[in-house]
C-alpha atoms as a PDB file:
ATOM      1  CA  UNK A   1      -3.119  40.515 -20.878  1.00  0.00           C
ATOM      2  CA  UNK A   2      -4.769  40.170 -17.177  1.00  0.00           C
ATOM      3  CA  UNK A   3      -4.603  36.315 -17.551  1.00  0.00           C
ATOM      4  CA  UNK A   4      -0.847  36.455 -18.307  1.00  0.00           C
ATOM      5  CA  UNK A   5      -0.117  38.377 -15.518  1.00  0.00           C
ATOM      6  CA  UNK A   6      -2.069  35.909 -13.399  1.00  0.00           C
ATOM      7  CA  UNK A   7      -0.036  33.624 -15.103  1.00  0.00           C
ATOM      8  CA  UNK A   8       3.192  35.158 -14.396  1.00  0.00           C
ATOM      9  CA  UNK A   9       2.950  35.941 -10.794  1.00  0.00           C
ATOM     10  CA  UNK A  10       1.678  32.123  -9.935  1.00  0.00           C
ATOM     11  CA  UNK A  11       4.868  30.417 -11.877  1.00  0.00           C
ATOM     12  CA  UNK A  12       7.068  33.145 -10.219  1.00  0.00           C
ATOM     13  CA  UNK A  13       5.963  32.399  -6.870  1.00  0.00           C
ATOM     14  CA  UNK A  14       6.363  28.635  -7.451  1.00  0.00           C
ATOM     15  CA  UNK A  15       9.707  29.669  -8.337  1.00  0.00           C
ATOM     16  CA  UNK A  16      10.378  31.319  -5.563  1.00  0.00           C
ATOM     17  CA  UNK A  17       8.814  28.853  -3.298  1.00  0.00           C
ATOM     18  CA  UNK A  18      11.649  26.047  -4.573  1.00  0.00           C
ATOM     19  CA  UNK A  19      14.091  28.668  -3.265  1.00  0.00           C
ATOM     20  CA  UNK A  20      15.633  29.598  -6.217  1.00  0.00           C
ATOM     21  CA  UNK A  21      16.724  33.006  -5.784  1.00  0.00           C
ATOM     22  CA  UNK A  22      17.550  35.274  -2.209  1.00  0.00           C
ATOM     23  CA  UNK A  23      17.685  38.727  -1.617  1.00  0.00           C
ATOM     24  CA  UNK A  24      21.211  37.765   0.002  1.00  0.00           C
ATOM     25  CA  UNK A  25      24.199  36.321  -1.731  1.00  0.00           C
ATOM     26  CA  UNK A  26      24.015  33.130  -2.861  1.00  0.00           C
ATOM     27  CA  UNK A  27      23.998  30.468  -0.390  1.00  0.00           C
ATOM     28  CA  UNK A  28      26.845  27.996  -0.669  1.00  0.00           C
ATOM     29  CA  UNK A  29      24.641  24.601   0.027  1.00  0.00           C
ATOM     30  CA  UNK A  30      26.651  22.406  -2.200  1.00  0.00           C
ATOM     31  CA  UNK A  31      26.461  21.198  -6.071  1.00  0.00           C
ATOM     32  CA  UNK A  32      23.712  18.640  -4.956  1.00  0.00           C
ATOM     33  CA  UNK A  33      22.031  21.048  -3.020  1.00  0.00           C
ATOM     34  CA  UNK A  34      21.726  23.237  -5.759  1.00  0.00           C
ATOM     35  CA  UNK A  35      20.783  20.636  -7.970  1.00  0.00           C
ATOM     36  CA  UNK A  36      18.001  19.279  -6.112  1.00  0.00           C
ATOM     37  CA  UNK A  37      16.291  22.734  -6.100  1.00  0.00           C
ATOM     38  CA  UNK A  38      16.947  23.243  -9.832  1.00  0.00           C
ATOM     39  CA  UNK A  39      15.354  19.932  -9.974  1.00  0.00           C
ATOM     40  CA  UNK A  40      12.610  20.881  -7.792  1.00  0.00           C
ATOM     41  CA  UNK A  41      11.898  24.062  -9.802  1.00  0.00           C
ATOM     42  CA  UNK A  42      11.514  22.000 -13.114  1.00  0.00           C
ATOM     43  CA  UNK A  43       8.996  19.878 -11.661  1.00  0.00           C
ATOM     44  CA  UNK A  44       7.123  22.534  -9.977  1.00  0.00           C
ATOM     45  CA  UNK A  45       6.696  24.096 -13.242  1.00  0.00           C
ATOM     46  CA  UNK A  46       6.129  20.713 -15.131  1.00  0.00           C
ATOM     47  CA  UNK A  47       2.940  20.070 -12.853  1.00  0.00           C
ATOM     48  CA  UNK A  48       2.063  24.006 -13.446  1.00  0.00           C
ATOM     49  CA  UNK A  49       2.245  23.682 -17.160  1.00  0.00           C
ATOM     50  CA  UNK A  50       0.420  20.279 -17.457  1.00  0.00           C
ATOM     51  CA  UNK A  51      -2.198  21.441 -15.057  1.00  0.00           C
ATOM     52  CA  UNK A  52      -2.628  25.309 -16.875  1.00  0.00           C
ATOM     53  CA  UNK A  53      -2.254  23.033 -20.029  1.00  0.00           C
ATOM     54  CA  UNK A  54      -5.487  21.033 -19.264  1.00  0.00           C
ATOM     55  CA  UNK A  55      -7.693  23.725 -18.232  1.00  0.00           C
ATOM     56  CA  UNK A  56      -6.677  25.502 -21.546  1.00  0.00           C
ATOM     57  CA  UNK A  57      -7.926  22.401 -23.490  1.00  0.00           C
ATOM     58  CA  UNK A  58     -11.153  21.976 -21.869  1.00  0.00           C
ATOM     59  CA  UNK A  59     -11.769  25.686 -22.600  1.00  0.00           C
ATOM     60  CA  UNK A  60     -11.131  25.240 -26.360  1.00  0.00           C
ATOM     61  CA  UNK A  61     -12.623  21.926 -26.651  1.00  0.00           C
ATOM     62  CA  UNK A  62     -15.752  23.185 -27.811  1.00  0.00           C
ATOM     63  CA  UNK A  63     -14.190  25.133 -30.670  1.00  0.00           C
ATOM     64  CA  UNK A  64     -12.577  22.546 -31.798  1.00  0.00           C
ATOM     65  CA  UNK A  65     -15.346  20.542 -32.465  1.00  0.00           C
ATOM     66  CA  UNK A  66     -16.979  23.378 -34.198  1.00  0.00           C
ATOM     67  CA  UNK A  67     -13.751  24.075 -36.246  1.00  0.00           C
ATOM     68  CA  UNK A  68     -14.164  20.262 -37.307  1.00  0.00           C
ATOM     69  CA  UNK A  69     -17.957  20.584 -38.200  1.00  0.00           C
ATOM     70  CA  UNK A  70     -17.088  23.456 -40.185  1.00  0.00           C
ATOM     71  CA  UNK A  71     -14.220  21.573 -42.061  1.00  0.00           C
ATOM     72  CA  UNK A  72     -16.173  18.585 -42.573  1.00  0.00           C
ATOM     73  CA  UNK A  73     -18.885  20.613 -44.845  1.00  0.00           C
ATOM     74  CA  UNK A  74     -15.821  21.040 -47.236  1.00  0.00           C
ATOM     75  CA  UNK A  75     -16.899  19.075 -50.692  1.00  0.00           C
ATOM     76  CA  UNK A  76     -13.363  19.089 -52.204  1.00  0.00           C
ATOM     77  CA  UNK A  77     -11.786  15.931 -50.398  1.00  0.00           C
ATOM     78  CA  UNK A  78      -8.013  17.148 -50.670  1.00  0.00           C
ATOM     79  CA  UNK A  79      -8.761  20.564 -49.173  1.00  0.00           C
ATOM     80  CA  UNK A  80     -10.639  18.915 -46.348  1.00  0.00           C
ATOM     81  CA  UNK A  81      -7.870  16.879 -45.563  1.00  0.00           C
ATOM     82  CA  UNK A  82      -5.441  20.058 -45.726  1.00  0.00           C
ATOM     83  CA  UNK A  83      -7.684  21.741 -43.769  1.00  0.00           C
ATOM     84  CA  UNK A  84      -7.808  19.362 -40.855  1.00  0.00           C
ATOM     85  CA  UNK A  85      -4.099  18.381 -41.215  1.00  0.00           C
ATOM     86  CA  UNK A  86      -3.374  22.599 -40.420  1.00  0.00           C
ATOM     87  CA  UNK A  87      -5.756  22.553 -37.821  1.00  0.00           C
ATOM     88  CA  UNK A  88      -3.627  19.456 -35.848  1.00  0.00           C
ATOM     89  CA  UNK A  89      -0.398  21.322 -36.460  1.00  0.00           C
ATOM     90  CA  UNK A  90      -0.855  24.813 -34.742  1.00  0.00           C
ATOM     91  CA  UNK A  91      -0.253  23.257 -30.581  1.00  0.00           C
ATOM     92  CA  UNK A  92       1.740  20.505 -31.675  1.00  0.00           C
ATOM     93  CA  UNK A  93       4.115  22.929 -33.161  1.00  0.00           C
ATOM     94  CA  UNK A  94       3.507  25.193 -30.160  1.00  0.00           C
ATOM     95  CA  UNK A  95       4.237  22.333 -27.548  1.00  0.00           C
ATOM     96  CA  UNK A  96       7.318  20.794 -29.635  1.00  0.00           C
ATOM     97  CA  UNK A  97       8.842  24.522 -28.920  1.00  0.00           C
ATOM     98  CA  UNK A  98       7.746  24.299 -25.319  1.00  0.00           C
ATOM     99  CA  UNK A  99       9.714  21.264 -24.941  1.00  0.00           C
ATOM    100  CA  UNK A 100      12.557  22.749 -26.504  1.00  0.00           C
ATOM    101  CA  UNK A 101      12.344  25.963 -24.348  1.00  0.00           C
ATOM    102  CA  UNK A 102      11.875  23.713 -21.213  1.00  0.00           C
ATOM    103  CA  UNK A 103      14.851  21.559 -22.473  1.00  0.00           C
ATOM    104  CA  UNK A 104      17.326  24.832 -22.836  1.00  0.00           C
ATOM    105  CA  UNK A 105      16.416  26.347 -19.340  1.00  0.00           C
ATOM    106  CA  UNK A 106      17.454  22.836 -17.912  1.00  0.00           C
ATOM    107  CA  UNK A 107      20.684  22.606 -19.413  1.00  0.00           C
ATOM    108  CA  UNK A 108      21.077  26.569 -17.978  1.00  0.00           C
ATOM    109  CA  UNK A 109      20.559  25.654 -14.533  1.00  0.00           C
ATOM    110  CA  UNK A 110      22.903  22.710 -15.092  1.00  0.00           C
ATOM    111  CA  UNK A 111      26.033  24.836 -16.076  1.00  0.00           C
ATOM    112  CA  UNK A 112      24.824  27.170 -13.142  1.00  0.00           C
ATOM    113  CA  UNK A 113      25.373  24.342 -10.921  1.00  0.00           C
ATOM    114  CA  UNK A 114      28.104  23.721 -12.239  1.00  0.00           C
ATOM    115  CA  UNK A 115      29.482  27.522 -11.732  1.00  0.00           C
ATOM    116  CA  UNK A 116      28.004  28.053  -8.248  1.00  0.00           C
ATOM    117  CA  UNK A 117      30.367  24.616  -7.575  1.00  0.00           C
ATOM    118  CA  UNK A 118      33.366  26.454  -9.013  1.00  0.00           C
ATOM    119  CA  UNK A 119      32.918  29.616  -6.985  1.00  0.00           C
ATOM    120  CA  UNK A 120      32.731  27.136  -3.773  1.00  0.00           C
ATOM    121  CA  UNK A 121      36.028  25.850  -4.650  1.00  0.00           C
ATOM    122  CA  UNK A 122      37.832  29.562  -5.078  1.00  0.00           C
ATOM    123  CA  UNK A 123      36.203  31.164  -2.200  1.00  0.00           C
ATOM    124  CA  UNK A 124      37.588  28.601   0.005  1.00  0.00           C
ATOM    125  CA  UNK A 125      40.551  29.239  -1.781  1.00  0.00           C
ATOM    126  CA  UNK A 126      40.479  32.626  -0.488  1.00  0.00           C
ATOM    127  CA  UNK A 127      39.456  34.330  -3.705  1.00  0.00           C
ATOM    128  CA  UNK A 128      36.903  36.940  -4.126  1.00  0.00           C
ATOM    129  CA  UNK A 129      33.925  36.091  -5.717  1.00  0.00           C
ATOM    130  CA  UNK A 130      31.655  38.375  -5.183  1.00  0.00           C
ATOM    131  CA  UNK A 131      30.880  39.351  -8.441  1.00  0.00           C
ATOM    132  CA  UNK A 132      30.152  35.852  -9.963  1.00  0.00           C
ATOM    133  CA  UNK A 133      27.920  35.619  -7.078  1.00  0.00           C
ATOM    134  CA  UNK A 134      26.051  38.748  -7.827  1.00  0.00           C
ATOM    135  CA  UNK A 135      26.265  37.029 -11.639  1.00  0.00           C
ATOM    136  CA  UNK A 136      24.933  33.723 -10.380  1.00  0.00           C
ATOM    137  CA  UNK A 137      21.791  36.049  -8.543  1.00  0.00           C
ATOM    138  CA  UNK A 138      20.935  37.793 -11.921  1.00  0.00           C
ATOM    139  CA  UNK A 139      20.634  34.403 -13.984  1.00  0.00           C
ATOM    140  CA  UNK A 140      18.975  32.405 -11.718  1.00  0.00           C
ATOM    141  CA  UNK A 141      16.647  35.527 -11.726  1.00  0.00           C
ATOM    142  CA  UNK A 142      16.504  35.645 -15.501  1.00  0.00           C
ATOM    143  CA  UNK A 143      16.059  31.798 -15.478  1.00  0.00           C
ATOM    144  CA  UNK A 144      13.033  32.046 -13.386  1.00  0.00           C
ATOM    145  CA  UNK A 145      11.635  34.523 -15.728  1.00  0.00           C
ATOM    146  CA  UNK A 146      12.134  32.424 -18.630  1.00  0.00           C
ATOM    147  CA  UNK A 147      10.574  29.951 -16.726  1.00  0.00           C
ATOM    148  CA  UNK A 148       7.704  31.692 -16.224  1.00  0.00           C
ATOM    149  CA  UNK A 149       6.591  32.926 -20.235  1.00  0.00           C
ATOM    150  CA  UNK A 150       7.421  29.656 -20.850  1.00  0.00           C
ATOM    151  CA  UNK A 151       4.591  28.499 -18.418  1.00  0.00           C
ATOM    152  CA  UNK A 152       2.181  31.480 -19.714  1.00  0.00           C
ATOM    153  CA  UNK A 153       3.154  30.127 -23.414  1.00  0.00           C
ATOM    154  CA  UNK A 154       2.136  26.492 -23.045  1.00  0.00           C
ATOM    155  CA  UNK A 155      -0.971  27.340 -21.603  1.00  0.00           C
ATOM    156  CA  UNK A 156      -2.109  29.224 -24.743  1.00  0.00           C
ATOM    157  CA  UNK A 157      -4.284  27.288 -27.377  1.00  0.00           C
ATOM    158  CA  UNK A 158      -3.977  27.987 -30.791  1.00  0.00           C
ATOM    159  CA  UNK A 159      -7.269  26.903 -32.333  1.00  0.00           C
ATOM    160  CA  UNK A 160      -9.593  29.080 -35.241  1.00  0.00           C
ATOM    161  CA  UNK A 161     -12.479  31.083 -34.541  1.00  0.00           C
ATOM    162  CA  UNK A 162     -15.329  30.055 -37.167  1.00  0.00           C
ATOM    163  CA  UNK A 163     -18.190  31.930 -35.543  1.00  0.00           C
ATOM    164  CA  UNK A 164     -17.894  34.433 -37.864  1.00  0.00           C
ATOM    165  CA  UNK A 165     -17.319  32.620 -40.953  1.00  0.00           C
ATOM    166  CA  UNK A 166     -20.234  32.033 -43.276  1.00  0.00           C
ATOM    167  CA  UNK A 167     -22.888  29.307 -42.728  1.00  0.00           C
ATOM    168  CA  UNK A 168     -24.330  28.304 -45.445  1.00  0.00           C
ATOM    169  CA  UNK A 169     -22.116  26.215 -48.082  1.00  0.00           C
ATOM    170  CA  UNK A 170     -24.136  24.804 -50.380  1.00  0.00           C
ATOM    171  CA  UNK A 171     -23.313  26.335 -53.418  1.00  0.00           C
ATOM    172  CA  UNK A 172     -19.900  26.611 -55.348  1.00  0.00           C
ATOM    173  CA  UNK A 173     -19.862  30.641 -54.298  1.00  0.00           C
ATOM    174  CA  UNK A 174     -20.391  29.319 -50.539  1.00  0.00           C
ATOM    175  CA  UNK A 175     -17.886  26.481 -50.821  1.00  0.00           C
ATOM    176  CA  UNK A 176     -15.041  28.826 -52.334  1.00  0.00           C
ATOM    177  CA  UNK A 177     -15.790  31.770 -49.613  1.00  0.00           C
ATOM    178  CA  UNK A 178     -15.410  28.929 -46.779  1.00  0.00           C
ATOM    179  CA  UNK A 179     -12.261  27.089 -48.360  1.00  0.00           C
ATOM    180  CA  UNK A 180     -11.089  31.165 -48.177  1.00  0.00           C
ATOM    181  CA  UNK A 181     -12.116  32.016 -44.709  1.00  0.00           C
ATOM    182  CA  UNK A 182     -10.360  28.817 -43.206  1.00  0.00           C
ATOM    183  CA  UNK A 183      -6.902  29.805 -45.447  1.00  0.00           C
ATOM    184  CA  UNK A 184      -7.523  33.045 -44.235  1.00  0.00           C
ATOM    185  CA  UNK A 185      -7.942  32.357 -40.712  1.00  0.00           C
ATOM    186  CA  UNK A 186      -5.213  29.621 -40.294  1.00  0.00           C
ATOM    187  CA  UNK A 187      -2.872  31.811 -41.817  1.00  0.00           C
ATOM    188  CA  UNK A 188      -3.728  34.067 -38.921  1.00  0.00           C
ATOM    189  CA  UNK A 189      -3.177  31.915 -36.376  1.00  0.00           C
ATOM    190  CA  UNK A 190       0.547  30.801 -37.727  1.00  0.00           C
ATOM    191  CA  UNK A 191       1.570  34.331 -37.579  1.00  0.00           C
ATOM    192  CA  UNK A 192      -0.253  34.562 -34.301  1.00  0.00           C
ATOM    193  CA  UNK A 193       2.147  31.471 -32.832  1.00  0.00           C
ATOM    194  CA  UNK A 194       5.298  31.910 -34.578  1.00  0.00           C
ATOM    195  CA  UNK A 195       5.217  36.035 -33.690  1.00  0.00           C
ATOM    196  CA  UNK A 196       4.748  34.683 -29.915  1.00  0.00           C
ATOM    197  CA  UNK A 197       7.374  31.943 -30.327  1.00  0.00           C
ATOM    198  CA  UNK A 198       9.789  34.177 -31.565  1.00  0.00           C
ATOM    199  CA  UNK A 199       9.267  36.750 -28.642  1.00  0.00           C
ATOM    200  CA  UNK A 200       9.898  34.268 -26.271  1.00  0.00           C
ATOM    201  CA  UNK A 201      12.992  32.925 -28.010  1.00  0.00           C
ATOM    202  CA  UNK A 202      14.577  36.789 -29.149  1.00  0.00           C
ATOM    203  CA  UNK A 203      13.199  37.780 -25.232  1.00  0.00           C
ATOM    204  CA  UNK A 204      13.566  36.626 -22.470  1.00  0.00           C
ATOM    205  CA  UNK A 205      14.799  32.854 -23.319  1.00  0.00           C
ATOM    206  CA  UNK A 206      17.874  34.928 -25.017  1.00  0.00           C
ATOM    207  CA  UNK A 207      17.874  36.946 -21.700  1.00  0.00           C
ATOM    208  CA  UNK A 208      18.666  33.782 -19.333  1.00  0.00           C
ATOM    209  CA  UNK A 209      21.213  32.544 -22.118  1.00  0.00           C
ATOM    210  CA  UNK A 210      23.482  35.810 -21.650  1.00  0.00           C
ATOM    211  CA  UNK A 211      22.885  36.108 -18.034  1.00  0.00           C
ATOM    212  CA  UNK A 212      24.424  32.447 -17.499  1.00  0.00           C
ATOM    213  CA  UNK A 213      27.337  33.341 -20.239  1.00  0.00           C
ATOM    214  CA  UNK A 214      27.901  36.416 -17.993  1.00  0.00           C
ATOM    215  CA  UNK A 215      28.182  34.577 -15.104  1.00  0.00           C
ATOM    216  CA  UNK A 216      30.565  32.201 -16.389  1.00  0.00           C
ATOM    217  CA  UNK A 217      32.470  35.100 -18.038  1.00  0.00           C
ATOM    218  CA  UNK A 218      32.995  36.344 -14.158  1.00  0.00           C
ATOM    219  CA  UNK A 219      34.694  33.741 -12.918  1.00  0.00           C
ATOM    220  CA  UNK A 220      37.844  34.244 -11.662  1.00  0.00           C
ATOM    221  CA  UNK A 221      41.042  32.649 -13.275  1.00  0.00           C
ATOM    222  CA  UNK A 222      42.727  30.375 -10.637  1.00  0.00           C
ATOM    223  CA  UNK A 223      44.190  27.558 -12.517  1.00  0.00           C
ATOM    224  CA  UNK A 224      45.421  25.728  -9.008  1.00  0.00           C
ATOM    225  CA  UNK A 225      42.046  25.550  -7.745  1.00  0.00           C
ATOM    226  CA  UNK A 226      41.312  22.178  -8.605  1.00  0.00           C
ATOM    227  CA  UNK A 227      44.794  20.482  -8.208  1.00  0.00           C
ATOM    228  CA  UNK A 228      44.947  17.756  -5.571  1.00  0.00           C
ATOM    229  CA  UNK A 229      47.213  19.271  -2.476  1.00  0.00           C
ATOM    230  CA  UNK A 230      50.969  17.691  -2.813  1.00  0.00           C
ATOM    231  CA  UNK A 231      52.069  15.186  -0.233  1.00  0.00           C
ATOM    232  CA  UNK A 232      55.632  15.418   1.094  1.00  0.00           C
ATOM    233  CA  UNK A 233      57.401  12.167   1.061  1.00  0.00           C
ATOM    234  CA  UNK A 234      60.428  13.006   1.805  1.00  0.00           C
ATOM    235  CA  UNK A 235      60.028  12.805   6.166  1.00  0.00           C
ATOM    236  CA  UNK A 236      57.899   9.520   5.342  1.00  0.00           C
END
């Protein structure tokens, strides 16, 4: 729990550090101002992750070996190969999700950009739009969030603990109680992931989604916005 929170209040302030959300309203810098620092922000985290990423797997690597001893003294050929094919599938399946996570929050801050560009055009316009930039300050907030569990996620290894599984398997009894402990133990661990995956999806990944949705929903309906002013030829 303590390391999460460490965890959380580093992304965040890399977050806010990229200047991705102000106490004010939202500063009208532009659609490529906006998405340089959405850029920034991604790659900010990107270097986070990969860097939280590696400490986690020199931690772990240790275990791993062990976990791989312990499979190896599996006599039954097929079950050893099971075994080891589980054991290889628990962080890929937790980074493929990553990825995906990483992937949604991108494509949030793009239609973002593309609101915050919108509200530009109608508040020169002359139309209020203060609450779709009060909107636009509540999902960039719940973006950065997002951003951050996703960080805290990716650094967590998913890898079993065999040190207090039996040691001696020798006999059939010993073989049978090991082949048990690892099924027992990996099935562990996939409820472990997939329970944390799907808080991060049902939480605060759905969060960000609805706050963006909001903001869009906000946005005031000025059809003329966007048309081109008219040029009088008639005096030319």
């Amino acid at each position: 729990m303590h390391k999460y929170i460490v965890t959380a209040s580093v992304a965040g302030t890399l977050l806010l550090s990229a200047g991705f959300i102000s106490a004010n309203e939202p500063k009208r810098s532009g659609l490529e101002e906006f998405r340089k620092q959405a850029e920034e922000r991604a790659q900010k985290i990107s270097e986070y992750v990969q860097k939280e990423r590696d400490e986690a797997q020199g931690k772990v690597k240790e275990r791993r070996k062990d976990l791989r001893e312990k499979i190896g003294r599996i006599k039954d050929g097929k079950k050893q190969e099971a075994a080891n094919k589980i054991a290889s599938q628990m962080e890929h399946i937790n980074q493929v999700w990553i990825n995906h996570f990483i992937n949604v929050l991108d494509r949030l801050d793009g239609v973002l950009q593309k609101i915050k560009s919108r509200v530009e055009k109608l508040a020169s316009s002359g139309t209020d739009v203060s609450s779709t930039n009060a909107a636009i300050v509540k999902a960039e907030i719940a973006i950065a969030t997002a951003r951050t569990a996703v960080a805290a996620q990716a650094q967590k290894t998913y890898v079993v603990d065999i040190t207090i599984m039996t040691q001696n398997t020798s006999t059939t009894a010993e073989q049978n109680s090991l082949v048990g402990d690892l099924r027992k133990k990996f099935k562990e661990l996939k409820d472990q992931l997939f329970a944390d995956l799907t808080a991060l999806r049902d939480g605060v990944m759905k969060d960000a989604r609805i706050a963006v949705h909001d903001a869009l929903k906000t946005l005031p309906k000025s059809p003329n916005v966007d048309r081109e002013p008219r040029v009088n030829t008639n005096n030319q």
